[in-house]
Structure formats: C-alpha cells, structure tokens
N, C-alpha and C. Protein backbone atom coordinates (compact mmCIF):
# COMPACT_ATOMS: atom_id res chain seq x y z
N UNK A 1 21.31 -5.74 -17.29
CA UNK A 1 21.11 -4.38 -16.85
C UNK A 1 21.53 -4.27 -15.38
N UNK A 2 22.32 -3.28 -14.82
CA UNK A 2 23.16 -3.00 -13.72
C UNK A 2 21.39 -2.83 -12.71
N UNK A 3 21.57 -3.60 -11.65
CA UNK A 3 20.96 -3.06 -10.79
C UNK A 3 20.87 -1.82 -10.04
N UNK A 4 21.25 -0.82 -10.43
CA UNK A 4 21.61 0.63 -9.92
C UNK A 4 20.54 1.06 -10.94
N UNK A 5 20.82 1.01 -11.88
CA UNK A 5 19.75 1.49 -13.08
C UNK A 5 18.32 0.99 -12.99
N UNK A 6 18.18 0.20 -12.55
CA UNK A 6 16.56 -0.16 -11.90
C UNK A 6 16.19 0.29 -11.09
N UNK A 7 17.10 0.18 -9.96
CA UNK A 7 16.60 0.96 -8.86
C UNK A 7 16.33 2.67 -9.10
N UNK A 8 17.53 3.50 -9.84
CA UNK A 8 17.03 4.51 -10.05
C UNK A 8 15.46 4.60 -11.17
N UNK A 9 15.21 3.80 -12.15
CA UNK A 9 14.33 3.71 -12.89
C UNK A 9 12.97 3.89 -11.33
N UNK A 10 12.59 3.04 -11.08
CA UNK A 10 11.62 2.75 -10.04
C UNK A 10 11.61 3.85 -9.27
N UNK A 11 12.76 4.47 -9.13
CA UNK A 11 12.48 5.75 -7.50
C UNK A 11 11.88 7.27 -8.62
N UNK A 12 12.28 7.19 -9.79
CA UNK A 12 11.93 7.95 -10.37
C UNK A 12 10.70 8.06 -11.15
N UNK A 13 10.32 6.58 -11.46
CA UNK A 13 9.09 6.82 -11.48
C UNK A 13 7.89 6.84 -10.64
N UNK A 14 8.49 5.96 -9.30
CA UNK A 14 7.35 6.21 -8.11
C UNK A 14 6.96 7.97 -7.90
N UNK A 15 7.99 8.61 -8.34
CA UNK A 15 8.31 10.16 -7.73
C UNK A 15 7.46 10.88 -9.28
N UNK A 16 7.92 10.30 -9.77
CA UNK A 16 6.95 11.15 -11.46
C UNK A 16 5.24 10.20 -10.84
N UNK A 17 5.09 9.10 -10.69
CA UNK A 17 3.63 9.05 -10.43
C UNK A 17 3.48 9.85 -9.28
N UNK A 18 3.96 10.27 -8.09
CA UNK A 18 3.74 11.30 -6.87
C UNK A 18 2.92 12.12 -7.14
N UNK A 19 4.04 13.00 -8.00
CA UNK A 19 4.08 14.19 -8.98
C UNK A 19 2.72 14.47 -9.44
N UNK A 20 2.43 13.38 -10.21
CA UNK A 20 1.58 13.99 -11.26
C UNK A 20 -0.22 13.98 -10.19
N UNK A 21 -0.17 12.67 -9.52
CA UNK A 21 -1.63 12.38 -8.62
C UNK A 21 -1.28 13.61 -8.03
N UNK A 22 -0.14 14.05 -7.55
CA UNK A 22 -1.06 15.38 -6.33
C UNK A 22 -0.78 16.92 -7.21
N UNK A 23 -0.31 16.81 -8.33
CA UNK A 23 -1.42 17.66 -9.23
C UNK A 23 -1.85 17.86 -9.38
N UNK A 24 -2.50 16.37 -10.45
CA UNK A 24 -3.60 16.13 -10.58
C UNK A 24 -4.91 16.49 -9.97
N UNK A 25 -4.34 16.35 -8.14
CA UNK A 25 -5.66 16.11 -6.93
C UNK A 25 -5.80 17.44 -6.89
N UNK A 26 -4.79 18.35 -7.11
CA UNK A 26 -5.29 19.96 -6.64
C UNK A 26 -5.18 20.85 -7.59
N UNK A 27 -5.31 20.20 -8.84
CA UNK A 27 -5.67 21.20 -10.27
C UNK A 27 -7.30 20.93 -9.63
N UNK A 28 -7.90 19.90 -9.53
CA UNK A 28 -9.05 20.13 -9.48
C UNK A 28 -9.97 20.56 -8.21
N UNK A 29 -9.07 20.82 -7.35
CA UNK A 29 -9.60 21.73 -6.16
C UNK A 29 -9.33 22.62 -5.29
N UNK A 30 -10.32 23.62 -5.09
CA UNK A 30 -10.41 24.69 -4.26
C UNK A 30 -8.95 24.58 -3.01
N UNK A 31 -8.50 25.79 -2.89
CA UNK A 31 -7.83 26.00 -1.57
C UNK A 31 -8.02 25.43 -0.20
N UNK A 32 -9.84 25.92 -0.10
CA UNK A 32 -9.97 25.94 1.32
C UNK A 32 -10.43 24.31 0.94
N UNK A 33 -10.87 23.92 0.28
CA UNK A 33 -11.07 22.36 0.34
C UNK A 33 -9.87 20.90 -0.14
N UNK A 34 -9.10 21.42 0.15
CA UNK A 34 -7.50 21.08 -0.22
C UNK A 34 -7.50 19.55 -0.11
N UNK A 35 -7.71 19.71 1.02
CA UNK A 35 -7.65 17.54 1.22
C UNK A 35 -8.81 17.21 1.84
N UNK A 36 -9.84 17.61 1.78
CA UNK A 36 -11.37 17.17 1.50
C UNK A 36 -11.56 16.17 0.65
N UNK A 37 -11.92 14.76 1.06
CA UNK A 37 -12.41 13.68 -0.13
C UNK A 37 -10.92 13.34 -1.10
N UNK A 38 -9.84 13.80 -0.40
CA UNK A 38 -8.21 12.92 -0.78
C UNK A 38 -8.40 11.11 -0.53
N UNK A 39 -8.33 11.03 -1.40
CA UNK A 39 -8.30 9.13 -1.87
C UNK A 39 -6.58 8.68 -1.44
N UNK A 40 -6.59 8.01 -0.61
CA UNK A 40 -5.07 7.87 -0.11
C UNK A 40 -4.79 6.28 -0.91
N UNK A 41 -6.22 5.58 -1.08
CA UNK A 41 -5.88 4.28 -1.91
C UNK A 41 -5.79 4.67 -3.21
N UNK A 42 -5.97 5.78 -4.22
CA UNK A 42 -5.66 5.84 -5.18
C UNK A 42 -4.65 6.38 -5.07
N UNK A 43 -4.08 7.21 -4.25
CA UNK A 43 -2.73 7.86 -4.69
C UNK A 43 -1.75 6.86 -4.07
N UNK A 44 -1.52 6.01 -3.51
CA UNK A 44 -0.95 4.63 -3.11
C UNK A 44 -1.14 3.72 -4.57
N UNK A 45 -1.83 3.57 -5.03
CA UNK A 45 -1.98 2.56 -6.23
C UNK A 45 -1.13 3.34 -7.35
N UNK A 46 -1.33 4.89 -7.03
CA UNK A 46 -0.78 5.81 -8.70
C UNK A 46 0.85 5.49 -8.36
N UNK A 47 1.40 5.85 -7.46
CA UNK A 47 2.66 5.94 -6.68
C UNK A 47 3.48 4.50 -6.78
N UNK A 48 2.96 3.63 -6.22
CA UNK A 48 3.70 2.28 -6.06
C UNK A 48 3.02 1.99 -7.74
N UNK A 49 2.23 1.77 -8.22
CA UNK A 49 2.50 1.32 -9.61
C UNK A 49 3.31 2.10 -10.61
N UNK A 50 3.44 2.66 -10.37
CA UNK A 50 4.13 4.10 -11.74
C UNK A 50 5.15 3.26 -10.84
N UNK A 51 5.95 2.90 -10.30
CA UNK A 51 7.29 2.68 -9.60
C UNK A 51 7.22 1.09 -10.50
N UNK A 52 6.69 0.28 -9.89
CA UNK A 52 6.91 -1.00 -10.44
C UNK A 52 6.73 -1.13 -12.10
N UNK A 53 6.28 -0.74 -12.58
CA UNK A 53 5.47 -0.10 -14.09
C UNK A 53 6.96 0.35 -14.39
N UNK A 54 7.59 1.49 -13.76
CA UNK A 54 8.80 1.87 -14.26
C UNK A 54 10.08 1.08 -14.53
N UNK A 55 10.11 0.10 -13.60
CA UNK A 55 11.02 -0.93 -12.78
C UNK A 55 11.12 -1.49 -13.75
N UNK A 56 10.08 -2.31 -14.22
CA UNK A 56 9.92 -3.37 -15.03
C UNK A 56 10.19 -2.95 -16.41
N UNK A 57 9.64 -1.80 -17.08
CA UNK A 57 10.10 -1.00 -18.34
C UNK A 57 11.72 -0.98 -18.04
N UNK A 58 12.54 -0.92 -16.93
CA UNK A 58 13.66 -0.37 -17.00
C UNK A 58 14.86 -1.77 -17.34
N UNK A 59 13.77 -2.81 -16.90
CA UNK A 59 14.47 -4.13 -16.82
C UNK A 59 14.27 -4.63 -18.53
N UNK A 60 13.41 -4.44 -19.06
CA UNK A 60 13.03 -5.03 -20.06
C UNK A 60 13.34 -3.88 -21.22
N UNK A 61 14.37 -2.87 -20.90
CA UNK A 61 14.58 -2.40 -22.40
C UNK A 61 13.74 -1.41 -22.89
N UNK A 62 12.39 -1.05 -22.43
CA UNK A 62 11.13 -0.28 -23.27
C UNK A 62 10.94 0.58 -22.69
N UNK A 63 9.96 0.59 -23.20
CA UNK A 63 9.61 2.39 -22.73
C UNK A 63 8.15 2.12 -21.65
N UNK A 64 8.12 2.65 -20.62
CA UNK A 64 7.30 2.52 -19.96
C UNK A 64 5.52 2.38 -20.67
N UNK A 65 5.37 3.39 -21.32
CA UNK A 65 3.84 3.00 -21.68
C UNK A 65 3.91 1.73 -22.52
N UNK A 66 4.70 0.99 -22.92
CA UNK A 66 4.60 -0.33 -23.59
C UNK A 66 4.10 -1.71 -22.32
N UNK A 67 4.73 -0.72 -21.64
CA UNK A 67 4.40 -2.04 -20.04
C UNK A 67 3.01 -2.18 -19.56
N UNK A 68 2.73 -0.34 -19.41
CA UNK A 68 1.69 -0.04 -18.64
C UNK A 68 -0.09 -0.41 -19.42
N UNK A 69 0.29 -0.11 -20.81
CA UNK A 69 -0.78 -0.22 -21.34
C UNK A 69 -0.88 -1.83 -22.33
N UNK A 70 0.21 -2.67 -21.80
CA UNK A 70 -0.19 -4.04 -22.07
C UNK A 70 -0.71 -4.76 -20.70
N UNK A 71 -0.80 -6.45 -20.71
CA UNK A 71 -1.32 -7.22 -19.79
C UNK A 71 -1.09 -7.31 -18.07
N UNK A 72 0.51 -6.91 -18.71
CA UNK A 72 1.24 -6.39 -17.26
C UNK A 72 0.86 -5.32 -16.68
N UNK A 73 0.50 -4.11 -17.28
CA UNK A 73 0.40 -3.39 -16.79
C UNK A 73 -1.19 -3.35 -16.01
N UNK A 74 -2.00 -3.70 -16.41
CA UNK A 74 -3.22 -3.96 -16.00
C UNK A 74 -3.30 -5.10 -14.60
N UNK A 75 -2.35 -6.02 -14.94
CA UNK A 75 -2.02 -7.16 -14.19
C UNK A 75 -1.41 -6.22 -12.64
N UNK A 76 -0.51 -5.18 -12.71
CA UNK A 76 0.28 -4.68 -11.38
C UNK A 76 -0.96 -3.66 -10.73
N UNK A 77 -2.00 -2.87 -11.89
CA UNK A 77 -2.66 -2.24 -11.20
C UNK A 77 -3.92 -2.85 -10.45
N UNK A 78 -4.67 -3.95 -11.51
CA UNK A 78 -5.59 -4.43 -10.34
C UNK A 78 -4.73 -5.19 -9.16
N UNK A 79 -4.08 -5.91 -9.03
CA UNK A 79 -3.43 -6.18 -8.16
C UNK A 79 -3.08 -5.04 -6.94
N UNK A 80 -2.48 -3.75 -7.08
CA UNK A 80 -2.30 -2.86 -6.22
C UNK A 80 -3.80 -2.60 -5.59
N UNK A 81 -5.04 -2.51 -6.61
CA UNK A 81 -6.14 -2.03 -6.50
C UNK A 81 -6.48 -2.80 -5.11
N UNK A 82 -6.14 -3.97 -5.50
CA UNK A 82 -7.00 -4.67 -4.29
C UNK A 82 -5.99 -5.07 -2.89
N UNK A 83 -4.82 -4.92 -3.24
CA UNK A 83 -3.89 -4.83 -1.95
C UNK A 83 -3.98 -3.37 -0.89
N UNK A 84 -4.69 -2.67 -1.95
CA UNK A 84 -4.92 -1.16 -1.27
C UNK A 84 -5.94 -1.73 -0.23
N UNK A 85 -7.12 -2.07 -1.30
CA UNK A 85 -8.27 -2.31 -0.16
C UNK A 85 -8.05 -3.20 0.77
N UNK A 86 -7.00 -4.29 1.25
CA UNK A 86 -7.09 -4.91 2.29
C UNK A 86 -6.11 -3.83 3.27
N UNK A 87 -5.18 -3.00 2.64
CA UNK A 87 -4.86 -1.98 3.44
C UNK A 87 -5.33 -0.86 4.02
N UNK A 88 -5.99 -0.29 3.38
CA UNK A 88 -6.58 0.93 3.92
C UNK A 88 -8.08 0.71 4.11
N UNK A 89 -8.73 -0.19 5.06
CA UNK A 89 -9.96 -0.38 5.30
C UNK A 89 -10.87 0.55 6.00
C-alpha cells in the first residue's frame, strides 16, 4: 500500500474523530456554557486515536471498526488514555 494512502487515511480520520468529539461536546451543551468542563484529554485521545485506528485500518486492508473494536484497538486507546495523563497534568 502506497504511503500517500496512509497518510491520507490517518489525516482523515484524525479530522472525522475532530469532527465528531466537538459535536458531540456541544450537542450536549448550552451556548453560554460552551467550554465549561471541556475535557482536552478526551478530545486528544478521540482525535489522535481515530487517526492511528484509521492508519492502521488503512495499512491492513479493513475497515476501520474491525481495528477499533478488536485488541488493537483497545490496545491504542488505553495507551493514548494514559499518555494523555502524563500530558495534561
């Protein structure tokens, strides 16, 4: 698989996980409370995993939820989970 095609795989899905967390974050809230209680380690974990999650689906032929909801995929998110927390302390 052409490395061009991964790389676009990954930028597009970092950008579809973007997408959907800050939706997500402001389907469920008020205007005036807009970025009140915004989780910057979860939307860092949604973002860079939906990217690598994508990457890896793009390398291996499949379809992304085959990645995400097997060992790997569990494997990239606790992993992000806890690289968040030594980042954003």
């Amino acid at each position: 698989m052409p490395l061009e095609e991964v790389l676009v795989s990954i930028g597009s899905a970092a950008l579809a996980g973007g997408l959907f967390g800050l939706v997500g974050y402001f389907k469920n809230k008020k205007q005036e409370e807009a970025f009140e209680g915004f989780d910057a380690k979860a939307f860092f974990v949604s973002v860079v995993g939906s990217a690598v999650v994508g990457g890896i689906a793009s390398y291996m032929g499949v379809a992304p939820d085959v990645v995400s909801s097997g060992a790997i995929g569990i494997a990239v998110f606790q992993g992000l989970r806890k690289l968040a927390e030594a980042i954003f302390k």
